[in-house]
N, C-alpha and C. Protein backbone atom coordinates (compact mmCIF):
# COMPACT_ATOMS: atom_id res chain seq x y z
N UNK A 1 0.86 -1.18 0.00
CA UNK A 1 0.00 0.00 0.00
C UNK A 1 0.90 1.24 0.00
N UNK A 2 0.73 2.57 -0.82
CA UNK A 2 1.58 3.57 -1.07
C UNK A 2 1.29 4.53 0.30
N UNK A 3 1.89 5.56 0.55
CA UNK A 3 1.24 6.21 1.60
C UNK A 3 -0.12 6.81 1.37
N UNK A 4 -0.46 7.46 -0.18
CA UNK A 4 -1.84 7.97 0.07
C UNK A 4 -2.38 7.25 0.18
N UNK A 5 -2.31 5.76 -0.10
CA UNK A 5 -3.68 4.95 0.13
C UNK A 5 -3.73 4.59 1.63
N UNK A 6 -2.57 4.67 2.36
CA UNK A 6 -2.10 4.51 3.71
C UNK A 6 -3.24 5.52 4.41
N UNK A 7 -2.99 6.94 4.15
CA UNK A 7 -3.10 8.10 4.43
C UNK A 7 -4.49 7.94 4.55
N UNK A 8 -5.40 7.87 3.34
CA UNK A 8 -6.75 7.84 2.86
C UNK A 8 -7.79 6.55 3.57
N UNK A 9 -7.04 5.89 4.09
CA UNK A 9 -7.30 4.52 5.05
C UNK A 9 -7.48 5.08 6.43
N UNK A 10 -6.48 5.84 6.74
CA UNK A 10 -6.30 6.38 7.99
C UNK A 10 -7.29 7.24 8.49
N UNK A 11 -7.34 8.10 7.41
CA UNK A 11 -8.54 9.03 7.40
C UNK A 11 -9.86 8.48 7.27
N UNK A 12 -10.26 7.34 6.72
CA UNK A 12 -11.53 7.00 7.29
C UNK A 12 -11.70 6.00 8.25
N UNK A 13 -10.65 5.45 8.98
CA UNK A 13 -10.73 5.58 10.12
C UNK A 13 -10.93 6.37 11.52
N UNK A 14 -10.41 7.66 11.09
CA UNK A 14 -10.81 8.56 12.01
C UNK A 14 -12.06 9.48 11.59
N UNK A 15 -12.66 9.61 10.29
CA UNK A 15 -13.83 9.74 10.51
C UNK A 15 -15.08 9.31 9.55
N UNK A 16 -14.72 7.96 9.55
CA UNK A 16 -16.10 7.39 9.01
C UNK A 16 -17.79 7.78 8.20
N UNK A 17 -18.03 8.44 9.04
CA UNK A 17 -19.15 9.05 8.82
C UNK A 17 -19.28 10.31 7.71
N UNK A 18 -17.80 10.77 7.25
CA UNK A 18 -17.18 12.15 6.56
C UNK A 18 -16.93 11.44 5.40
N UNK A 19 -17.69 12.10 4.12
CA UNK A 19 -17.06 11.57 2.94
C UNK A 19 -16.64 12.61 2.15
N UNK A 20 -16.18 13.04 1.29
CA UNK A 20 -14.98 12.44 0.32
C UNK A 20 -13.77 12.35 1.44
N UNK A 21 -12.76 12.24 0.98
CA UNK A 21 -11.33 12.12 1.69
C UNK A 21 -10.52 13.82 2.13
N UNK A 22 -11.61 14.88 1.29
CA UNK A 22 -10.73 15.80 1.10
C UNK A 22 -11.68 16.66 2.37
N UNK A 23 -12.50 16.50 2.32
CA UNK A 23 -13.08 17.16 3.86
C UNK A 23 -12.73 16.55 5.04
N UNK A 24 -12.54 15.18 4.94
CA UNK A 24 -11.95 14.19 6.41
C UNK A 24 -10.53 14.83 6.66
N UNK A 25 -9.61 15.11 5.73
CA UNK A 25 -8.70 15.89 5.63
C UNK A 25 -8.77 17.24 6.16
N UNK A 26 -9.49 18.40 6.05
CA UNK A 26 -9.77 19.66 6.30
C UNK A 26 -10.17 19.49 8.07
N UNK A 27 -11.23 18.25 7.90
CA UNK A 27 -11.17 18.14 9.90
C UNK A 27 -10.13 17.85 10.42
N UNK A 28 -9.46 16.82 10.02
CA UNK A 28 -8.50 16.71 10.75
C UNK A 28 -7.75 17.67 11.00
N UNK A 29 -6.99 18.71 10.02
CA UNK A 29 -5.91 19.35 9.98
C UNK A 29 -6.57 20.97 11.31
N UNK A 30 -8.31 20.90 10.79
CA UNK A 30 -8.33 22.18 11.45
C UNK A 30 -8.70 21.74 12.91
N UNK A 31 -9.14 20.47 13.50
CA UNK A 31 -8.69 19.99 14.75
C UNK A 31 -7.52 20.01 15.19
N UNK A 32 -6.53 19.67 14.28
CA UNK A 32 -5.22 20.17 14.70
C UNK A 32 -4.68 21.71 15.07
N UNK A 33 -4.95 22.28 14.20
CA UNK A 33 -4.57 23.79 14.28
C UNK A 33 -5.59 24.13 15.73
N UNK A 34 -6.34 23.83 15.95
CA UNK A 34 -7.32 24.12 17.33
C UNK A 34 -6.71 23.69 18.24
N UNK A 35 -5.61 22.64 17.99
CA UNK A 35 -5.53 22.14 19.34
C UNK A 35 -3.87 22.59 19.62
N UNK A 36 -3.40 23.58 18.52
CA UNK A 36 -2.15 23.71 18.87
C UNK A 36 -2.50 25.61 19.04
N UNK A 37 -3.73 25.83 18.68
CA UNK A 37 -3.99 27.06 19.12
C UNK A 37 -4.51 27.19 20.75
N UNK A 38 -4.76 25.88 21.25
CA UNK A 38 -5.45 25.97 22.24
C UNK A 38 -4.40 26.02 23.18
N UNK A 39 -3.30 25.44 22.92
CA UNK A 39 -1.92 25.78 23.66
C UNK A 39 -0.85 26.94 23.38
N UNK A 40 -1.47 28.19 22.69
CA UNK A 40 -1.29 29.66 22.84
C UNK A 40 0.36 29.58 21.98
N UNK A 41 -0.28 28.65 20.36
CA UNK A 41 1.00 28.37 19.52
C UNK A 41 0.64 29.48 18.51
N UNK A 42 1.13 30.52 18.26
CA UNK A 42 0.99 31.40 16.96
C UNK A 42 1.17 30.88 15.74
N UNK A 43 1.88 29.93 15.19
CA UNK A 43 1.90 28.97 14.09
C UNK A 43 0.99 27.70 14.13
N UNK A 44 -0.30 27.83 14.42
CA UNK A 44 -0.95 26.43 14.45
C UNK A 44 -1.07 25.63 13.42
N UNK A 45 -0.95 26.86 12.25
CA UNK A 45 -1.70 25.89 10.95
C UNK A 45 0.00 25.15 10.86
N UNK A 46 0.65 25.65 10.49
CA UNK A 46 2.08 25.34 10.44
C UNK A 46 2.17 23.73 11.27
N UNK A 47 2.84 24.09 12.29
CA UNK A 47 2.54 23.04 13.58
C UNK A 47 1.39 22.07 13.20
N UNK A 48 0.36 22.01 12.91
CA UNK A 48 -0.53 20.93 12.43
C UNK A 48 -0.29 19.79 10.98
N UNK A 49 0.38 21.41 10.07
CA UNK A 49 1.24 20.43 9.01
C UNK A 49 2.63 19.53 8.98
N UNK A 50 3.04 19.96 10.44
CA UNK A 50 4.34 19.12 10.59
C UNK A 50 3.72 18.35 11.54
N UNK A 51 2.74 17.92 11.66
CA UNK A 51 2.04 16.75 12.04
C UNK A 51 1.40 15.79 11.56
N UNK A 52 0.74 16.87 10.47
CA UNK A 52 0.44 15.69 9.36
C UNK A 52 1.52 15.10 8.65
N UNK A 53 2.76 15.95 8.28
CA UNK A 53 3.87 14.76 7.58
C UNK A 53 4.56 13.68 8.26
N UNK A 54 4.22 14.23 9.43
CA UNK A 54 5.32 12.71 10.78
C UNK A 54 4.11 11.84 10.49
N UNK A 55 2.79 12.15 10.44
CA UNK A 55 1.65 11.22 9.93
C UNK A 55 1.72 10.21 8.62
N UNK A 56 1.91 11.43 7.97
CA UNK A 56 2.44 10.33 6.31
C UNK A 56 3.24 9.75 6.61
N UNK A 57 5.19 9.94 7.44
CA UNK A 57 5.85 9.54 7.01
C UNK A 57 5.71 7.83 7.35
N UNK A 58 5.53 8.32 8.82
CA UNK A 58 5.14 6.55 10.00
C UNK A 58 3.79 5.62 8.40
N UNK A 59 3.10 6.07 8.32
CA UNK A 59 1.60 5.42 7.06
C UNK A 59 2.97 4.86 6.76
N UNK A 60 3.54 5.28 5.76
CA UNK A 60 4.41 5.01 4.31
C UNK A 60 5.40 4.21 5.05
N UNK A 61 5.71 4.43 6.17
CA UNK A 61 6.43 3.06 6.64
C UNK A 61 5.86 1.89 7.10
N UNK A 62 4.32 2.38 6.86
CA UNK A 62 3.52 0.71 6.89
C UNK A 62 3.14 0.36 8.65
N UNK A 63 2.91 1.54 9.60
CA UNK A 63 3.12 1.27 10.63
C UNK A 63 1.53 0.76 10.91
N UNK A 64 1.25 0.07 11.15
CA UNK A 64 -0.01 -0.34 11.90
C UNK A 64 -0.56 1.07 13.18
N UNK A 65 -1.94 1.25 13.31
CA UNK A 65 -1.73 2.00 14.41
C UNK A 65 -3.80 1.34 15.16
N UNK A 66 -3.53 1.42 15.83
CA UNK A 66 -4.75 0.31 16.89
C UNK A 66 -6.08 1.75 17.18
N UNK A 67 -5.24 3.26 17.49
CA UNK A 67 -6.16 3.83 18.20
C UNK A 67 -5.84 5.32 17.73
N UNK A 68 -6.52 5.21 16.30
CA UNK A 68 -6.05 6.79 15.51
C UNK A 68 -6.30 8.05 15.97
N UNK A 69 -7.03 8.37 16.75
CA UNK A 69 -7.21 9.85 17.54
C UNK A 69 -5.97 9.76 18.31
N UNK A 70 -6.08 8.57 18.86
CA UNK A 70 -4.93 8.66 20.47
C UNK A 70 -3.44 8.72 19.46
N UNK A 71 -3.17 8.14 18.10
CA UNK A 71 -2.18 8.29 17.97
C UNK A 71 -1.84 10.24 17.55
N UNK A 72 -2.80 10.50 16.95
CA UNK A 72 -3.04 11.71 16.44
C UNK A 72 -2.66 12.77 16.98
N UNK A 73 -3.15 12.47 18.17
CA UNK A 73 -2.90 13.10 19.63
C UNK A 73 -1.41 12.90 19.83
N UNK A 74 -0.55 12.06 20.04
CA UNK A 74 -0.01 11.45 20.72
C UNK A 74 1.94 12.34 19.67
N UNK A 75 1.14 12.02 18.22
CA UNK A 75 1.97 12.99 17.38
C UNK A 75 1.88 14.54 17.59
N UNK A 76 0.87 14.59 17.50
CA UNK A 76 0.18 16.48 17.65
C UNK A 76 1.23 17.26 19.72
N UNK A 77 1.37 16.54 20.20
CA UNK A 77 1.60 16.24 21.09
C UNK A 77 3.19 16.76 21.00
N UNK A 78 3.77 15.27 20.90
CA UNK A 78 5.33 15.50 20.38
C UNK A 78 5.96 16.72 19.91
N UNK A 79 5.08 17.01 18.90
CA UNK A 79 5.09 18.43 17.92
C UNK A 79 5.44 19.60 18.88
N UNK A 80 4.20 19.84 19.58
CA UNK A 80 4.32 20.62 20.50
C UNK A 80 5.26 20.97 21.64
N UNK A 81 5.90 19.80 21.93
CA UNK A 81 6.64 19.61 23.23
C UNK A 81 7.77 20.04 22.10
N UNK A 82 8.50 19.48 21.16
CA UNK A 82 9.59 19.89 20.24
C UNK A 82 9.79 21.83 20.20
N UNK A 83 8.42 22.24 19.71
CA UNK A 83 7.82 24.04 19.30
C UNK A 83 8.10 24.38 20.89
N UNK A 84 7.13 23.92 21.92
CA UNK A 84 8.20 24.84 23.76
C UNK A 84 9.32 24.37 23.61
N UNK A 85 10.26 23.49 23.53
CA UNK A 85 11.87 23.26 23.36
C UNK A 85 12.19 24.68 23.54
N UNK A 86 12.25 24.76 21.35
CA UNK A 86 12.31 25.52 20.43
C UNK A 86 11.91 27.38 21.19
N UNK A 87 11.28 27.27 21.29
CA UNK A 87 10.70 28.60 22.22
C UNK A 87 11.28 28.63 23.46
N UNK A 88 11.86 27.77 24.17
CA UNK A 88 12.11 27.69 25.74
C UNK A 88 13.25 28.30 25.58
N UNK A 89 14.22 27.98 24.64
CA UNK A 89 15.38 28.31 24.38
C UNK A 89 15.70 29.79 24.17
N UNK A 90 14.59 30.09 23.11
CA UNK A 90 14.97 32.12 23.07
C UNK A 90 14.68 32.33 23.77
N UNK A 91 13.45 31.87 24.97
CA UNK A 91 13.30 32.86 25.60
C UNK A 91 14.24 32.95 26.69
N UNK A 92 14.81 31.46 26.92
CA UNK A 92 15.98 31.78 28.19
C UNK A 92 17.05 32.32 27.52
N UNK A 93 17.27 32.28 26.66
CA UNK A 93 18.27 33.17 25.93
C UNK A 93 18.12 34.38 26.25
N UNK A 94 16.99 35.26 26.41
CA UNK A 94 16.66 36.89 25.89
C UNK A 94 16.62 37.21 27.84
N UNK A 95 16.10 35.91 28.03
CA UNK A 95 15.80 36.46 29.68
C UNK A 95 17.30 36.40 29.97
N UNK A 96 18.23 35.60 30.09
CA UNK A 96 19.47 35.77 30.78
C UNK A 96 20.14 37.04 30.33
N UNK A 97 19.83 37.67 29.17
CA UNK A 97 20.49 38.95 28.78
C UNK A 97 19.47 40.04 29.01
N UNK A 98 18.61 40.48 28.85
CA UNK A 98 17.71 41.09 28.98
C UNK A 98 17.74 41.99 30.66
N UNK A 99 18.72 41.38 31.24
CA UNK A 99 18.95 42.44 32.57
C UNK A 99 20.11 43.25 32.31
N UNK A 100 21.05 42.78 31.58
CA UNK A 100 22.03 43.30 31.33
C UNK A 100 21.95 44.42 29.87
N UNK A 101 21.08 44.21 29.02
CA UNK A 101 20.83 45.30 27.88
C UNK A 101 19.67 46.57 28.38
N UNK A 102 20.04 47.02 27.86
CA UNK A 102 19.05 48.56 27.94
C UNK A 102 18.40 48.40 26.45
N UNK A 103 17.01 48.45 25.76
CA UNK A 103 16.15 48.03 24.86
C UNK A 103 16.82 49.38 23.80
N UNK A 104 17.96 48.81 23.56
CA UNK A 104 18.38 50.45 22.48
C UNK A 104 18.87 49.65 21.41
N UNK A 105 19.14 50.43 20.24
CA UNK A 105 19.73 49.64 19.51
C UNK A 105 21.68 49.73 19.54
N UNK A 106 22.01 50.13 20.56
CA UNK A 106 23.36 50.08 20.77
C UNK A 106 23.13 48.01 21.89
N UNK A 107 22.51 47.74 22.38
CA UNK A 107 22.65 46.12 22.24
C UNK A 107 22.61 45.87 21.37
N UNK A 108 21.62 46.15 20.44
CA UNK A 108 21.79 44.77 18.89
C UNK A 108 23.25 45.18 18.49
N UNK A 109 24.12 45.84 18.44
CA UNK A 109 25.69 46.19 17.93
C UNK A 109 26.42 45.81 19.29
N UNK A 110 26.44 45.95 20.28
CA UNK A 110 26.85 45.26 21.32
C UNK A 110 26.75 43.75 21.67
N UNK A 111 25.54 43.40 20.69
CA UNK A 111 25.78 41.77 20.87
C UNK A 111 26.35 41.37 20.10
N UNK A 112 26.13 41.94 18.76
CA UNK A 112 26.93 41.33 17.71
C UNK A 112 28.37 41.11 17.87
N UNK A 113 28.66 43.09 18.43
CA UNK A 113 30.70 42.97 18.44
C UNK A 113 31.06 41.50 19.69
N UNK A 114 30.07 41.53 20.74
CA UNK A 114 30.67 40.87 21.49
C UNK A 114 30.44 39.43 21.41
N UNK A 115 29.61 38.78 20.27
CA UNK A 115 29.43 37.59 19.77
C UNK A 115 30.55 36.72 18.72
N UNK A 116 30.92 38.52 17.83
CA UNK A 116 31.81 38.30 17.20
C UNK A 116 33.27 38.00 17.47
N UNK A 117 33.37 38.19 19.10
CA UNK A 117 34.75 38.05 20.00
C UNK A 117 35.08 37.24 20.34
N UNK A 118 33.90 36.42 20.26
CA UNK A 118 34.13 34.66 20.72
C UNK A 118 34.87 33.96 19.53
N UNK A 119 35.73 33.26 20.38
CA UNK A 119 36.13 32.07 18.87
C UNK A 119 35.39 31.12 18.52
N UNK A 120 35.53 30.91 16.75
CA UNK A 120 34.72 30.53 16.18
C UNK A 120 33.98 29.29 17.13
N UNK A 121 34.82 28.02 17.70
CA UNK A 121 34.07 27.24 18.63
C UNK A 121 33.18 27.19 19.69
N UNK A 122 33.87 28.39 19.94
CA UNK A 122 32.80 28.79 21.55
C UNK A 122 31.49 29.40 20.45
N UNK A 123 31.48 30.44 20.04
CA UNK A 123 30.20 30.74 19.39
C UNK A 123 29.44 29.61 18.61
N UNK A 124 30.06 28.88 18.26
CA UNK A 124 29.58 27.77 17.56
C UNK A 124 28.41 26.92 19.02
N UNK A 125 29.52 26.64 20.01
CA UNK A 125 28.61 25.59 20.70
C UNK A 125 27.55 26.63 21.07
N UNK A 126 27.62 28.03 21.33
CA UNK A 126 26.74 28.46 22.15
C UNK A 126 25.15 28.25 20.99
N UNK A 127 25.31 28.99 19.74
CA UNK A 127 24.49 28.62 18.89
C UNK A 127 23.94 27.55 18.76
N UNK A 128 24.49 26.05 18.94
CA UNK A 128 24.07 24.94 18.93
C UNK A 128 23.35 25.15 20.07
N UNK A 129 23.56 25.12 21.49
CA UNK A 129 22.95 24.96 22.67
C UNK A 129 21.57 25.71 22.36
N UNK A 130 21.49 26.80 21.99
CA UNK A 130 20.12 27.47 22.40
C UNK A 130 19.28 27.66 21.05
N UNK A 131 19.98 27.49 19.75
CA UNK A 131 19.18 27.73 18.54
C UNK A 131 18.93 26.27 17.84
N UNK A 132 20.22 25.35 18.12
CA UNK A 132 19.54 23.61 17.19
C UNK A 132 18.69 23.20 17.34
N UNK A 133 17.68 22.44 17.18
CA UNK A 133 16.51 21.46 17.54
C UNK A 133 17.11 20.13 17.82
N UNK A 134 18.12 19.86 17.87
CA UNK A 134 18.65 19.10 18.63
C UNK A 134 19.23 18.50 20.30
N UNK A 135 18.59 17.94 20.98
CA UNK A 135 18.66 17.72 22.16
C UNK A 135 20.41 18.73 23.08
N UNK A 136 19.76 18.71 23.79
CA UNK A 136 21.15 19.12 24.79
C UNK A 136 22.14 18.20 25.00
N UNK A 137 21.17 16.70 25.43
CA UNK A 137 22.33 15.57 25.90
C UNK A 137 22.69 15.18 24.34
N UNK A 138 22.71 15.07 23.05
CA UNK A 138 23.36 15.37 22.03
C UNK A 138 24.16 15.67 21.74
N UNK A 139 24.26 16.91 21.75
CA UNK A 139 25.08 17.99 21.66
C UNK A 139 26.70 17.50 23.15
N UNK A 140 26.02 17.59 24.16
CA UNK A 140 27.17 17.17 24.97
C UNK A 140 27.69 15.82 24.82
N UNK A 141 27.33 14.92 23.87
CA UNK A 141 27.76 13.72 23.90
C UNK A 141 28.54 14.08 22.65
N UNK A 142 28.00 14.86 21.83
CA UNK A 142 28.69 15.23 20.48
C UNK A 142 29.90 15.90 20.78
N UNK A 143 29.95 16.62 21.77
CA UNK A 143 31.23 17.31 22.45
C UNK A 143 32.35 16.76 23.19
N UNK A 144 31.70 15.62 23.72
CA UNK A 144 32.72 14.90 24.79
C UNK A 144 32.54 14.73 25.89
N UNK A 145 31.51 15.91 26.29
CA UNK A 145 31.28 16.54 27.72
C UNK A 145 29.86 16.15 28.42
N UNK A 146 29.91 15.70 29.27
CA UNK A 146 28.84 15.33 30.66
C UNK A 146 27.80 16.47 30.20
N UNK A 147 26.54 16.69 30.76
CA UNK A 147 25.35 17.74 30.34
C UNK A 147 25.79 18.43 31.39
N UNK A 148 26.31 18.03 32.30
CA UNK A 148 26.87 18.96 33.58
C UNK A 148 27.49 19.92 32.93
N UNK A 149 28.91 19.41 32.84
CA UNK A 149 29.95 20.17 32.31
C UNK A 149 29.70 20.91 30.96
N UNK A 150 28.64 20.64 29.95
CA UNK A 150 28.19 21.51 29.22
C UNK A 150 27.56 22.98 29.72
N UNK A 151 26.57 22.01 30.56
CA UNK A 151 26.00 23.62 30.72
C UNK A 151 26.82 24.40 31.87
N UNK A 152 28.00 23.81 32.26
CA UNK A 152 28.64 24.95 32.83
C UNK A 152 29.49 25.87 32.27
N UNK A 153 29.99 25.13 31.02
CA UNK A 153 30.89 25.36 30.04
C UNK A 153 30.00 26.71 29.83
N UNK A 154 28.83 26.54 29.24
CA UNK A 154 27.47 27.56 28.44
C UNK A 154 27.42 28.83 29.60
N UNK A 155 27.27 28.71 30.64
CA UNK A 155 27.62 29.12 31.79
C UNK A 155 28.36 30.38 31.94
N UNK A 156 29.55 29.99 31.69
CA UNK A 156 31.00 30.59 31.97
C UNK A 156 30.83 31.75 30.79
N UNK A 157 30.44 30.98 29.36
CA UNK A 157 30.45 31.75 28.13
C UNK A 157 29.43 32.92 28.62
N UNK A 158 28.16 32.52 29.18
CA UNK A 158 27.00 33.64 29.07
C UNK A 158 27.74 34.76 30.01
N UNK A 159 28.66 34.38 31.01
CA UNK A 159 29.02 35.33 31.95
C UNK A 159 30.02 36.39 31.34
N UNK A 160 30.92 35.59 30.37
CA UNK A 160 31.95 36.74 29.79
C UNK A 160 31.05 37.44 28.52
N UNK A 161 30.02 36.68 27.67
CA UNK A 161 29.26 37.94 26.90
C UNK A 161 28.85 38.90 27.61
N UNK A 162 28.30 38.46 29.26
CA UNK A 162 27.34 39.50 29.47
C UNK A 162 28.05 40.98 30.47
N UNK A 163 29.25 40.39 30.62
CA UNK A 163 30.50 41.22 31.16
C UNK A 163 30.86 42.55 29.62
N UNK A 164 31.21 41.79 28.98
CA UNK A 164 31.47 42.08 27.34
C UNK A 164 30.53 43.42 27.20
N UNK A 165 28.96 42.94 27.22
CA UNK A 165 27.79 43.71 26.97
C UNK A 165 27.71 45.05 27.77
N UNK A 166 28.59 44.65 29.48
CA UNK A 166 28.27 45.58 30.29
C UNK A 166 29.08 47.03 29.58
N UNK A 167 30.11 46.67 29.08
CA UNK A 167 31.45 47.23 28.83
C UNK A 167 31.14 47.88 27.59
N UNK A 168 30.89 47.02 26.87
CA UNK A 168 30.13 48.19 25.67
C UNK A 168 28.91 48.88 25.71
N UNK A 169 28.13 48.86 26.03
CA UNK A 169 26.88 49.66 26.52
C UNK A 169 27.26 50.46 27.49
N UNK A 170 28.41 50.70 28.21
CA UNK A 170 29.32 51.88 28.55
C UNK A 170 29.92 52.60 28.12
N UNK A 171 30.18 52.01 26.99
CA UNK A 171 31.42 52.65 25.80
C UNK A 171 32.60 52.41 26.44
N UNK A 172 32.99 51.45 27.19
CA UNK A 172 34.35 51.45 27.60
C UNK A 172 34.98 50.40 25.87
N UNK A 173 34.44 49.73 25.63
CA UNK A 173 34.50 49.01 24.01
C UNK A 173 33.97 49.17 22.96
N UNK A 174 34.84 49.26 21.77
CA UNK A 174 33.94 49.61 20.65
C UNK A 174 34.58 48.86 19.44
């Protein structure tokens, strides 16, 4: 079976009573977007379509599934927890700096010069840590380093940017 016929199977399993395939489709997707709006996601429709493709992809790998809402859910779900990650990250990003900047645009040039001061590795991991979609314990296994010793490593770095930041938003650096 190809995935649309996978797909188109799936879908009248979850709603039977709905015919053609292309409205069983439209419920589903805008149940989705409802339910990723209902968790205060500004991209729902988005977020619902990267739910429907982890949907196709598992079909097209032929996966059997026993309890299609609950799996539905269960993807729609995942999604979400991935999108707070993803979000958890800027925002602890903006909050750990955000005491130390004054809302001018001499920070956005103060982060940059003092981003640009880091060597290429250190800026590298810091970017990985708070912007990849890739796990943390990842990343520290990809490094060498314990999640401890990562995030102390991350640590140390946020303390000399935000030293850096103090110093130029003084003008003692330019």
């Amino acid at each position: 079976m190809n995935t649309d016929d996978a797909f188109d199977a799936f879908l009248i399993r979850l709603e039977p009573d709905i015919s053609p395939s292309s409205q069983r489709y439209a419920r589903l997707r805008h149940k989705l977007i409802r339910f990723f709006e209902w968790r205060s996601c500004p991209d729902g429709e988005g977020l619902a379509d990267e739910t429907v493709q982890r949907l196709l992809k598992r079909l097209g790998a032929g996966e059997e599934i026993a309890k299609p809402w609950g799996y539905v859910y269960g993807v729609a779900t995942n999604v979400h927890r991935e999108y707070s990650r993803r979000v958890g990250r800027f925002v602890e990003l903006k909050n750990d700096f955000e005491s130390v900047a004054n809302e001018s645009d001499d920070f956005v040039e103060c982060a940059k010069l003092c981003l640009e001061q880091l060597p290429n590795d250190k800026r590298r991991l810091v970017e990985q840590y708070y912007l990849d979609e890739g796990s943390r314990v990842e990343l520290a296994r990809h490094t060498g380093l314990s999640l401890a010793r990562l995030r102390l490593k991350i640590h140390r770095m946020k303390n000399e940017l935000k030293a850096c930041y103090r110093k130029c938003i003084q003008g003692q650096i330019s």
